[in-house]
Structure formats: C-alpha cells, structure tokens
Protein backbone atom coordinates (compact mmCIF):
# COMPACT_ATOMS: atom_id res chain seq x y z
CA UNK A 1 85.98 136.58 64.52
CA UNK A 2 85.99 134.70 60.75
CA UNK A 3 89.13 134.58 59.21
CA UNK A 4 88.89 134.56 55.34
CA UNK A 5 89.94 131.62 53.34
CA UNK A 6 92.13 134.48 50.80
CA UNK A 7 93.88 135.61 54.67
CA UNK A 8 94.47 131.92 55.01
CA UNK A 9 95.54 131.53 51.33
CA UNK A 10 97.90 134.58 51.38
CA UNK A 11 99.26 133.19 55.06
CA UNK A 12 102.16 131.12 52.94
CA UNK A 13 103.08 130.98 49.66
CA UNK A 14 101.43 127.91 47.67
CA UNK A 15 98.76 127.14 50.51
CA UNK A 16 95.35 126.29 49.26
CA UNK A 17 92.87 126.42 51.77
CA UNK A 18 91.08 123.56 50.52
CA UNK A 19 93.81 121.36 51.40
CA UNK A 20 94.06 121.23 55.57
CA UNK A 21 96.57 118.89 55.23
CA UNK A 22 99.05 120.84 53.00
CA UNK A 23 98.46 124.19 55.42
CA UNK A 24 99.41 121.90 58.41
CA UNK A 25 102.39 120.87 56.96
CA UNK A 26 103.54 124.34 55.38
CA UNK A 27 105.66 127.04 57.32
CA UNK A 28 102.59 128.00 60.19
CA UNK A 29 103.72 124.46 61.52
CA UNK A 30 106.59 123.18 62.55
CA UNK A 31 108.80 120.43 63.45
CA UNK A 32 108.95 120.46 67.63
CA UNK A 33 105.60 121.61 68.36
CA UNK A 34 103.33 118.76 66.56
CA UNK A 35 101.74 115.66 68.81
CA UNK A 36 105.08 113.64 68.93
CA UNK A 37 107.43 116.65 68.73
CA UNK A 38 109.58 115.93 65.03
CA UNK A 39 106.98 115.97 62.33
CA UNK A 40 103.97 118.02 61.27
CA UNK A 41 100.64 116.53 60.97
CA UNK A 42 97.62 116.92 58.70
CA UNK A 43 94.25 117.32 60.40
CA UNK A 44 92.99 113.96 58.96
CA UNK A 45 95.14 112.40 61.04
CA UNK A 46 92.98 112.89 64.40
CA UNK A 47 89.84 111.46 63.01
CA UNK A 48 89.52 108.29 65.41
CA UNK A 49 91.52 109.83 67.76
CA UNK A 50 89.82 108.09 71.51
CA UNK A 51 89.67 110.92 74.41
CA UNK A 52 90.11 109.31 78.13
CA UNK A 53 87.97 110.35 80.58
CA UNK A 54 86.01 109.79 83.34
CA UNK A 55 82.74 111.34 84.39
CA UNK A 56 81.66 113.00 87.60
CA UNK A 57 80.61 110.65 90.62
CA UNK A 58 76.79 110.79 90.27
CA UNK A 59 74.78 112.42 93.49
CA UNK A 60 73.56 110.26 96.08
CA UNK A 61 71.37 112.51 97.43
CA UNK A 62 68.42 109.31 97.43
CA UNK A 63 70.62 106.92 99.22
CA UNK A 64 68.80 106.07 102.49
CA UNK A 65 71.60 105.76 105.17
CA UNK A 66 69.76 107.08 108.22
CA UNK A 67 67.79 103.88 109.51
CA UNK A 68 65.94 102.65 112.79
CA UNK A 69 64.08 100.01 113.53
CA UNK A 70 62.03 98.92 116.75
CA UNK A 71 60.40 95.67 117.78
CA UNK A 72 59.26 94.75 120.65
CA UNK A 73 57.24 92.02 122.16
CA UNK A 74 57.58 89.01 119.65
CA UNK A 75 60.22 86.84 118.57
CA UNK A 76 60.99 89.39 115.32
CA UNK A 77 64.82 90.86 115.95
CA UNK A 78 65.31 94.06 114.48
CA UNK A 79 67.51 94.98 111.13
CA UNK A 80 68.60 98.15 109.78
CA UNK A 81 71.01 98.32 106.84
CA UNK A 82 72.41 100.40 103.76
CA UNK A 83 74.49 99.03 101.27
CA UNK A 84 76.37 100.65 98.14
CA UNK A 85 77.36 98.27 94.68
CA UNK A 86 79.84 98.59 91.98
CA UNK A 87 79.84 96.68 88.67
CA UNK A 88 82.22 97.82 85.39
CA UNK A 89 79.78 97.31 82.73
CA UNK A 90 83.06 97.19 79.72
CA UNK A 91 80.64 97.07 76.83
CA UNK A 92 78.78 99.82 77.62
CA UNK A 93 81.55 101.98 78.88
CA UNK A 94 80.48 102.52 82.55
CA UNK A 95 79.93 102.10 86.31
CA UNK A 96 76.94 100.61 87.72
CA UNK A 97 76.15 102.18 90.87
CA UNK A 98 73.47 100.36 93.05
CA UNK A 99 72.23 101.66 96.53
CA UNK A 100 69.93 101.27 99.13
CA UNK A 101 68.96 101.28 102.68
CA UNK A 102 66.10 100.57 105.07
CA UNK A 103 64.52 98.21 107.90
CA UNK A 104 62.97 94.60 108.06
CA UNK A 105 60.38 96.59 108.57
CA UNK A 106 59.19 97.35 105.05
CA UNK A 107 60.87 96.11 101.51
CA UNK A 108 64.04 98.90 100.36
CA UNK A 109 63.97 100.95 97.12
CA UNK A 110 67.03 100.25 94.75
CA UNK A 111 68.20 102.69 92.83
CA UNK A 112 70.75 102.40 90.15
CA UNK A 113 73.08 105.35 88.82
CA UNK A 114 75.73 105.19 86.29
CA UNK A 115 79.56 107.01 85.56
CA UNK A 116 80.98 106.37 82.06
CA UNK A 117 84.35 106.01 81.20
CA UNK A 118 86.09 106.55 77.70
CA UNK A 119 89.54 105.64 76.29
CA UNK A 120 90.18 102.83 78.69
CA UNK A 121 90.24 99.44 78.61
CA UNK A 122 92.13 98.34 82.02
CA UNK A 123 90.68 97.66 85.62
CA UNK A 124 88.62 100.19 87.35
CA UNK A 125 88.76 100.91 91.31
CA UNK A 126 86.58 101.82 93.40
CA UNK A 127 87.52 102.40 97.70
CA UNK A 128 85.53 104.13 100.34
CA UNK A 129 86.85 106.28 103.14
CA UNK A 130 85.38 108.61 106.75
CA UNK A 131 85.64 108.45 110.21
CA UNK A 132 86.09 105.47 111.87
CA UNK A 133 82.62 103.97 112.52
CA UNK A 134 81.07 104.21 115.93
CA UNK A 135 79.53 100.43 116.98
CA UNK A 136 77.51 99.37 120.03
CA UNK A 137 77.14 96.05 119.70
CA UNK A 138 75.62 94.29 122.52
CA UNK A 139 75.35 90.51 120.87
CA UNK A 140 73.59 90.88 117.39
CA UNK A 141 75.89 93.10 115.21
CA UNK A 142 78.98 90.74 116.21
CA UNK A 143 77.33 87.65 115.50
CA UNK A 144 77.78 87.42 111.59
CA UNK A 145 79.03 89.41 108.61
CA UNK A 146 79.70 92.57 107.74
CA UNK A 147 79.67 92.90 111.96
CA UNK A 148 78.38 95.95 111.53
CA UNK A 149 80.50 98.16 108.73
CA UNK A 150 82.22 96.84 105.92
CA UNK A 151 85.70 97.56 107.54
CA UNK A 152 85.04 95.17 110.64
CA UNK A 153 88.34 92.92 111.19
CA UNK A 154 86.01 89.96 112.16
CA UNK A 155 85.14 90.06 108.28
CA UNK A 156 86.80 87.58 105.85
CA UNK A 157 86.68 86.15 102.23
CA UNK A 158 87.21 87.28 99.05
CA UNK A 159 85.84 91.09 98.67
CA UNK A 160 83.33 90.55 96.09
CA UNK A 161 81.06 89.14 99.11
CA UNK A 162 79.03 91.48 100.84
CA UNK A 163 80.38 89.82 104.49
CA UNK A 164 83.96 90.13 103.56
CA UNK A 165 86.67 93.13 104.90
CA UNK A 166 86.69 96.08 102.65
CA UNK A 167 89.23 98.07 104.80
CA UNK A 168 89.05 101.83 104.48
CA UNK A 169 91.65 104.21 101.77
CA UNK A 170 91.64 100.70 99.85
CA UNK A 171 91.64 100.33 96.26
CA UNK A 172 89.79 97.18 95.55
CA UNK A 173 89.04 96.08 91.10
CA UNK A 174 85.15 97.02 90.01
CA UNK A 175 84.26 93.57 88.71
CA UNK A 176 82.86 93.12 85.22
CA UNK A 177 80.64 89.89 86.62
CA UNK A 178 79.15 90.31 90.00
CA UNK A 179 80.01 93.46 92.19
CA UNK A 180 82.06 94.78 95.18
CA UNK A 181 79.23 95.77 97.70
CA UNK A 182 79.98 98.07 100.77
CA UNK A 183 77.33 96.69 103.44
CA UNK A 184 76.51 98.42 106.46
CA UNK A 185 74.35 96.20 108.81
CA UNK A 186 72.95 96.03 112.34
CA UNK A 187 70.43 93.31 113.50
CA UNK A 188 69.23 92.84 117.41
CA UNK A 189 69.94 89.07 119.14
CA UNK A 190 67.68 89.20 122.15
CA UNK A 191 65.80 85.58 122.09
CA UNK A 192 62.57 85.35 123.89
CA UNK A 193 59.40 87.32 124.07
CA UNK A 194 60.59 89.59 126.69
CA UNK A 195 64.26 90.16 126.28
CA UNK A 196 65.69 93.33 124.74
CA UNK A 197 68.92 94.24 122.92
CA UNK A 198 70.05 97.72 120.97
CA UNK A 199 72.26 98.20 118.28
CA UNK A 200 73.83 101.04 116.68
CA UNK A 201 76.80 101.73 114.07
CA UNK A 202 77.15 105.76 112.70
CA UNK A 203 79.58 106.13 110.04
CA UNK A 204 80.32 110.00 109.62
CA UNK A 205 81.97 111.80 106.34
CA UNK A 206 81.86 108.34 104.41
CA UNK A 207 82.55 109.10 100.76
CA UNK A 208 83.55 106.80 97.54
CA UNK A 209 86.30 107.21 95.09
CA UNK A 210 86.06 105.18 91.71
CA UNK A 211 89.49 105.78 89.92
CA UNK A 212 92.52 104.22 87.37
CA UNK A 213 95.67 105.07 85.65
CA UNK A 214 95.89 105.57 81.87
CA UNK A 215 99.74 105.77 81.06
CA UNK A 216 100.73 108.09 83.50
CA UNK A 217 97.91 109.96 84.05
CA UNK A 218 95.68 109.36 87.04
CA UNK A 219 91.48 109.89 86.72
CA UNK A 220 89.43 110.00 89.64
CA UNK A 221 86.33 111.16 90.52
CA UNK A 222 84.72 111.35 94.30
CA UNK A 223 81.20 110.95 95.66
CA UNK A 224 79.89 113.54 98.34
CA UNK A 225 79.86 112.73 101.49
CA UNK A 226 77.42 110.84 103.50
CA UNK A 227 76.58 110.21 107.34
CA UNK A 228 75.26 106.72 108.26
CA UNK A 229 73.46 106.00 111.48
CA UNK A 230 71.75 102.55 112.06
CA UNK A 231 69.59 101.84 115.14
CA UNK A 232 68.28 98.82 115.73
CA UNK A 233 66.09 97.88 118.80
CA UNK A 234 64.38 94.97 120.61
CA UNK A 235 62.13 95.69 123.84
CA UNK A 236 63.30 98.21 126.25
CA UNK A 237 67.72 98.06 125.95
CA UNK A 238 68.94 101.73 125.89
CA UNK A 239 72.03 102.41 124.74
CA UNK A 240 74.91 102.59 126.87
C-alpha cells in the first residue's frame, strides 16, 4: 500500500519528506534502536554499506565418481579415478570448483563451477566428510599416493598436493595460487602378460563443506552428497 508524502509530512511536526535524513533523525526514530544502539542515522549513511555472504554449493550432479576399468592381456595396468579442486579466486570474489572422473581408458571431461563470496576478505575453507571408505587393495592402490582416498594415513606432504592426507571433518585454507585437490585413485600392479590384480575403493555419503567466520558469524554452505565406487581390473582377479 503507498503511503503519501503529506501522511509522511504530517507524521512529525517540521518533517519534509524531501529530506530522508531529517525524517530519520526526527521523533519516528530513536536513540536505542539505530545500527549501533545511541544515535539515529540518516539513510545516506548505508550507501556503500558491503553485505557478507556466501552462495549455495553449486550441484554436482556431472561429477563422474562411478568408474571401472578392465584390461587384460597386455602389459597396460588399469586406473580409475575422480578428483574434486578448490581455488579462492580473491579478485573475482569466488570459489573455483574443478571436477572430474574417469579411466585410462579414454581422456576425462573437466568441468569447472563457481560459489561467490561477498564482504570478506579472510581465508576460506573448504573439508570433505562420509563413510569411511571401503579399499581392496591387493598391491596397486598401496603402492603410491593418494593410496586409494584422500584420507589414507600412508599419505604425506603438504595438503595442496594431490598425494598428501586430507583427513576427513578437516578444515583445510582454499588457496588463492594453486588448489587443495581431493583425489580418489585406484590403479592395478599385476606385471606380466598373464597376471591379474583387482582394485576397488567405494566412498559412500561423501559431501564438501566450503565455509569461514566473519566477526562472529559463521557462513557455510554444503555440497550434496555423492557415492564413489572405483574398480579397477587386470586379467581374471575377483574380488575377495
């Protein structure tokens, strides 16, 4: 419903409504219930005024985490991987989010999503959390970094590697050069023509939470969920 500027006018006593600043300051408003509680303020004062916020966690409905891959026959091992990316892109005010997944079998799509940020100029975290992963690993997923899952305790180094331990319901700093990369890798060891080997890792209910602190106020924002299964297989191993 419009309110007319005469209502406003006749609201108190020496008010013009073409002056915001004079109404905010008149007998309508006052002292306790302003932004810092003892003085009124004029509307001019908010121009400028920086919001903080954080948008949603984009979907990552494309994300590729169900993987196999079979070989058999040759010297080839078998790979299957997915692996998630976080860079804080300050002078544009956002996340990069970089995923894919696939095989040795054929080259990955990469696809890159965005979350923007406002009225913040601090560090940005970002940690992951699910079940606790499910690995067979008969020689090849033990033999070298990320052993599997990101949260292996065979992993070292600093965390902005892709081989080093990102342990789960961890806050680890987005990094504005380079990026903090949850890898999720299997890859057979059988040498020889004829020999065979099987891996697997499945990571259920795995879901990432980018969040900081802004005075006292916490913003966070969380990913859906997502179930990763690996296979990876050379000649006739089964699993076990």
């Amino acid at each position: 419903m419009a309110i007319s500027l005469i209502a406003v006018n006749g609201i108190q006593t020496g008010v013009n409504s073409t002056s915001l600043n004079t109404l905010s300051t008149s007998g309508v408003i006052t002292a306790g219930n302003t932004i810092d509680g003892s003085a009124p303020h004029g509307l001019n004062e908010f121009i400028g005024y920086i919001h903080t916020s954080l948008s949603d966690f984009p979907s990552l409905a494309s994300w590729d985490t169900y993987n196999s891959r079979y070989v058999s026959g040759s010297y080839t091992q078998a790979e299957a991987f997915c692996s998630i990316s976080f860079q804080n892109d300050t002078g544009n005010k956002r996340i990069i989010i970089t995923y894919y997944g696939g095989t040795n079998g054929a080259f990955a799509t990469v696809y890159t999503t965005y979350m923007s940020y406002s009225g913040y100029t601090g560090n940005i975290n970002v940690q992951y959390n699910g079940s606790t992963p499910l690995v067979n690993a008969n020689s090849g997923s033990s033999s070298y970094p990320p052993y599997g899952w990101p949260g292996n305790t065979s992993n070292s180094g600093t965390y902005t590697n892709s081989g080093a331990l990102k342990a789960m319901a961890t806050n680890f700093i987005i990094p504005t050069a380079g990026t903090v990369q949850f890898k999720w890798l299997i890859r057979t060891n059988a040498q020889g023509s004829n020999s065979s080997d099987l891996e697997t890792v499945t990571h259920s209910g795995g879901n990432f939470n980018i969040n900081f602190t802004s005075g006292s106020t916490v913003y966070s924002k969380t990913s859906g969920s997502k179930n990763i299964e690996l296979t990876a297989t050379k000649g006739t191993q089964q699993i076990q």
